[in-house]
C-alpha atoms as a PDB file:
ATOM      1  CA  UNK A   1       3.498 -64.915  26.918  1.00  0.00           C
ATOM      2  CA  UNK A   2       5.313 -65.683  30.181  1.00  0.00           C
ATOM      3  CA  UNK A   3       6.012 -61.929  30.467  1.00  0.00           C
ATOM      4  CA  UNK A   4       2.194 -61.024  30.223  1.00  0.00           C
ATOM      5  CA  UNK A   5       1.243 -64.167  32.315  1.00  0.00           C
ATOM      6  CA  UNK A   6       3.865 -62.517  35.302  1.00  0.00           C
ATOM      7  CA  UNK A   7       2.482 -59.138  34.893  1.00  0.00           C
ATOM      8  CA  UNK A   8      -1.511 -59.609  35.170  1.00  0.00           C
ATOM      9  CA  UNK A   9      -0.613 -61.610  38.300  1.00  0.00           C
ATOM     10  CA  UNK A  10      -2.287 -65.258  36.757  1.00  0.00           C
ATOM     11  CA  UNK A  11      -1.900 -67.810  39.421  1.00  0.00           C
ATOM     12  CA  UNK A  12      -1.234 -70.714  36.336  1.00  0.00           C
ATOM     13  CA  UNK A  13      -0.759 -70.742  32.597  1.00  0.00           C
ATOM     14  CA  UNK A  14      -4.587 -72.570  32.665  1.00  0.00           C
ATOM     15  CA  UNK A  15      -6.164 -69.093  33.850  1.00  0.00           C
ATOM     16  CA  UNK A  16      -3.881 -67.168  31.300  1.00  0.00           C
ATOM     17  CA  UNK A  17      -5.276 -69.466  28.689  1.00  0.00           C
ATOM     18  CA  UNK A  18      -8.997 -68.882  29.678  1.00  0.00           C
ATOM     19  CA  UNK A  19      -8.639 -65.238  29.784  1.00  0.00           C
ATOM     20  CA  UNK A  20      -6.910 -65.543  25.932  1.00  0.00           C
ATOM     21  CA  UNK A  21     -10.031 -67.637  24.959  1.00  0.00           C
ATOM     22  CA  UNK A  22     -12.975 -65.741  26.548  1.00  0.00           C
ATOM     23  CA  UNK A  23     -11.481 -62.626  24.754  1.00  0.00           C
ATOM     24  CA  UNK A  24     -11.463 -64.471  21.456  1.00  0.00           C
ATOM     25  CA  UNK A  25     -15.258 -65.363  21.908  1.00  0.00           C
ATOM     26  CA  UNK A  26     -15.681 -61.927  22.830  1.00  0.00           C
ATOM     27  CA  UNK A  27     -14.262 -60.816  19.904  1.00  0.00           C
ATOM     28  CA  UNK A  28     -16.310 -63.090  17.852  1.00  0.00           C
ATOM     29  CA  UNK A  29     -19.527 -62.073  19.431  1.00  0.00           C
ATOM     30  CA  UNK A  30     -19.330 -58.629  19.161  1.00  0.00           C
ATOM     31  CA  UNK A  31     -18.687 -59.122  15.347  1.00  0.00           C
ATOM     32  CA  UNK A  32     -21.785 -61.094  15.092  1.00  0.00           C
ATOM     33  CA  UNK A  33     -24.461 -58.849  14.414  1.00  0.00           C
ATOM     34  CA  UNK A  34     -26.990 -61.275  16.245  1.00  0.00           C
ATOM     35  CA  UNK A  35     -25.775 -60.361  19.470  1.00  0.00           C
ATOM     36  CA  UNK A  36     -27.328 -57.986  22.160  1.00  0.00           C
ATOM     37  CA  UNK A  37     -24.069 -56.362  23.333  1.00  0.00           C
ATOM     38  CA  UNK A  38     -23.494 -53.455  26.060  1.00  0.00           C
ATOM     39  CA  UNK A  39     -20.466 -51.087  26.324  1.00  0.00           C
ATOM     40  CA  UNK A  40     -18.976 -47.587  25.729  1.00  0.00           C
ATOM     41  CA  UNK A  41     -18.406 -45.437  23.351  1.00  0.00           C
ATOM     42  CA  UNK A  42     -15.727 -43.166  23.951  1.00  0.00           C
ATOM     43  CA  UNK A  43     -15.515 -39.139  22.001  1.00  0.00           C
ATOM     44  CA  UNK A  44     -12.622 -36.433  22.086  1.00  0.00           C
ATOM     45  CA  UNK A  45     -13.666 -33.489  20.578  1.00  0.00           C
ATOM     46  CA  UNK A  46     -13.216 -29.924  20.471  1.00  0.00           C
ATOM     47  CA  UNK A  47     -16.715 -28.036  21.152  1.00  0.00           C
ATOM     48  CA  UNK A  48     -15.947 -25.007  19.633  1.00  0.00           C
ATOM     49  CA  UNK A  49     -16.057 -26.680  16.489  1.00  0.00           C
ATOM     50  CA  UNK A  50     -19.066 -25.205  14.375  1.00  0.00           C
ATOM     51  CA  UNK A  51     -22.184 -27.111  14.726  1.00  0.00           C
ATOM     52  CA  UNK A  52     -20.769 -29.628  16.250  1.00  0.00           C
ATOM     53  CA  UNK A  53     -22.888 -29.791  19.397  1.00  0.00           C
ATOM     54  CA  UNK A  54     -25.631 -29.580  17.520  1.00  0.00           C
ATOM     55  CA  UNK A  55     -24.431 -32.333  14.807  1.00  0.00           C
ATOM     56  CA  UNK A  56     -24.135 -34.445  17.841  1.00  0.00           C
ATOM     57  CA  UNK A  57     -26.947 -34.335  19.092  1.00  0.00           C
ATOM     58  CA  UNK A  58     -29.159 -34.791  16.745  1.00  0.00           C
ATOM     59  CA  UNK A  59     -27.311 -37.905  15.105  1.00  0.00           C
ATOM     60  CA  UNK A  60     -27.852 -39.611  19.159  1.00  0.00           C
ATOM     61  CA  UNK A  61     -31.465 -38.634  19.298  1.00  0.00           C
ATOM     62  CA  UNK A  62     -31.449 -40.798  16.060  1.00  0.00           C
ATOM     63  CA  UNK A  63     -29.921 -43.313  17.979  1.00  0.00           C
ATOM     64  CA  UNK A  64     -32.306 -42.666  21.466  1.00  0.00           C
ATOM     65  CA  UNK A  65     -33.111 -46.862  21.751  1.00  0.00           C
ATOM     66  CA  UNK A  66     -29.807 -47.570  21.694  1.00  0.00           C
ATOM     67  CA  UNK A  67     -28.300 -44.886  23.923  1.00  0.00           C
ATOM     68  CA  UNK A  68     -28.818 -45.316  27.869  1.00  0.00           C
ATOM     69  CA  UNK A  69     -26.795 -42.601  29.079  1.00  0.00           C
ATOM     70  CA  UNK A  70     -24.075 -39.941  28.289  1.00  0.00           C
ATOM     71  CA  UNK A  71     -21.189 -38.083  30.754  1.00  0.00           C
ATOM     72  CA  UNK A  72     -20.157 -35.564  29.714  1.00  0.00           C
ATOM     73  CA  UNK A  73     -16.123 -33.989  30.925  1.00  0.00           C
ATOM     74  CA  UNK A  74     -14.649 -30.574  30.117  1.00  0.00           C
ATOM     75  CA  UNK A  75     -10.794 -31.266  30.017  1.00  0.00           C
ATOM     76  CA  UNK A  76      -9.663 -28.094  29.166  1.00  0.00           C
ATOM     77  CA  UNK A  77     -10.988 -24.676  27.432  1.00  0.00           C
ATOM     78  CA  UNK A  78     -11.524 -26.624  23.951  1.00  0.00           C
ATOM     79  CA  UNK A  79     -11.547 -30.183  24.498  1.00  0.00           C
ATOM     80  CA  UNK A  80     -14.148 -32.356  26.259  1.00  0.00           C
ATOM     81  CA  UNK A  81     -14.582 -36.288  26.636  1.00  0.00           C
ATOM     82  CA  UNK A  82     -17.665 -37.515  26.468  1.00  0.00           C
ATOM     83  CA  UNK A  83     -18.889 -41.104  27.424  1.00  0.00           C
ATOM     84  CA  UNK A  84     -22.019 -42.616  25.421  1.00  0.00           C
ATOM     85  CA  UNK A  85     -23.195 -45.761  27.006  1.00  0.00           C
ATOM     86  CA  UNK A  86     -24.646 -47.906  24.872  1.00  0.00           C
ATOM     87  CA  UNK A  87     -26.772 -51.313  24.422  1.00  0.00           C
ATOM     88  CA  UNK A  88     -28.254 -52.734  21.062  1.00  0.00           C
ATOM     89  CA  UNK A  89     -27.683 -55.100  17.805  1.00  0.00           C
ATOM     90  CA  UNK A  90     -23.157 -54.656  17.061  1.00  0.00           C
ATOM     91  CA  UNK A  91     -24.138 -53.414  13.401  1.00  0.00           C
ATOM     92  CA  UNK A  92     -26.747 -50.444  14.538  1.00  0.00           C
ATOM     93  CA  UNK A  93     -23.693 -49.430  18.008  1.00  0.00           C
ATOM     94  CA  UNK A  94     -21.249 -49.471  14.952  1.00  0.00           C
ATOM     95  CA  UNK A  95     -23.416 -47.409  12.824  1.00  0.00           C
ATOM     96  CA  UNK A  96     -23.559 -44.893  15.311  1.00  0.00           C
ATOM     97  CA  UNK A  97     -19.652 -44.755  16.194  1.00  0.00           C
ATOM     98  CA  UNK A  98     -19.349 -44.130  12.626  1.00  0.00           C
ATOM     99  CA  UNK A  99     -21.833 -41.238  12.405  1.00  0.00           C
ATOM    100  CA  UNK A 100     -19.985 -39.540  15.680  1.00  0.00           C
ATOM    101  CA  UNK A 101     -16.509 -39.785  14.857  1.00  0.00           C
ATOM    102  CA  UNK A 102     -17.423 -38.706  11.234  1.00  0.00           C
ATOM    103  CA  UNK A 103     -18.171 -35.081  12.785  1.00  0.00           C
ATOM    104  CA  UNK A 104     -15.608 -32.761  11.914  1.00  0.00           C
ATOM    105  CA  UNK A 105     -14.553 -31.483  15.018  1.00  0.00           C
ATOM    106  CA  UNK A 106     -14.812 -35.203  17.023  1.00  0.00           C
ATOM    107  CA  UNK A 107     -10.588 -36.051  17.150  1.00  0.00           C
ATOM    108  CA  UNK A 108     -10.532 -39.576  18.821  1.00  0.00           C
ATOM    109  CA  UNK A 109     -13.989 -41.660  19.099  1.00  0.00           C
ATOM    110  CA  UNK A 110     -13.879 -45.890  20.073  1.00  0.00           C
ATOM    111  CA  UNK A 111     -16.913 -48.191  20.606  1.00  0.00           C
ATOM    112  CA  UNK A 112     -16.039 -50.582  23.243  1.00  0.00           C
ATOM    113  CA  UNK A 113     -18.302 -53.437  23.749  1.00  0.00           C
ATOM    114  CA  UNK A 114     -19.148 -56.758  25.470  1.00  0.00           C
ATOM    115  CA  UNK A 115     -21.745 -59.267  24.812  1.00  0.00           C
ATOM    116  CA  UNK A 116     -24.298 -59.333  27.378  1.00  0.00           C
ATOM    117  CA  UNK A 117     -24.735 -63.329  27.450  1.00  0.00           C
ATOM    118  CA  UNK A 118     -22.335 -65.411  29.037  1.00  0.00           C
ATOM    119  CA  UNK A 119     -19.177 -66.035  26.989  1.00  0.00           C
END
């Protein structure tokens, strides 16, 4: 703990220990399927996989309400990183993760989210 405290630079154990309990009631929320949350979900994949662009497609277009907006990176001749920014109920975003990364051809996928209320 007093390692970590040094290193993110807290001025006092008190803001150390707020930071350790907002991310526990983040945590929390995002596991509660009641909440509205926002975040990211994060693909790897190699697009000259079979189908794959088309695979992926057509499971976010089943997603459309949930989806606000997609990047899209070419890292090299086979791979590319793609950004899916998302908002909606934690159970449907986690549905969704779970449809993508079950793609063959998708090698790293991870839904990072945030409540939108005030934690």
């Amino acid at each position: 703990m007093i390692y970590s405290f040094k290193k993110k630079n807290y001025k006092n154990r008190s803001e150390a220990v707020r930071d350790l309990v907002r991310d526990a009631l983040v945590t929390h929320q995002q596991e509660n399927d009641e909440y509205i949350v926002a975040g990211c979900l994060l693909i790897f994949y190699d697009h000259h996989q079979r189908n794959l662009l088309a695979e992926l497609t057509t499971v976010q277009h089943g997603f459309h309400d949930l989806i606000l907006a997609t990047t899209h990176f070419h890292i090299d001749h086979h791979n590319c990183l793609e950004m899916i920014v998302v908002k909606g109920n934690a159970t449907q975003l986690r549905d969704l993760r779970d449809q993508i990364i079950s793609i063959k051809g998708v090698k790293y996928g991870k839904l990072t989210v945030s409540p939108i209320e005030d934690v």
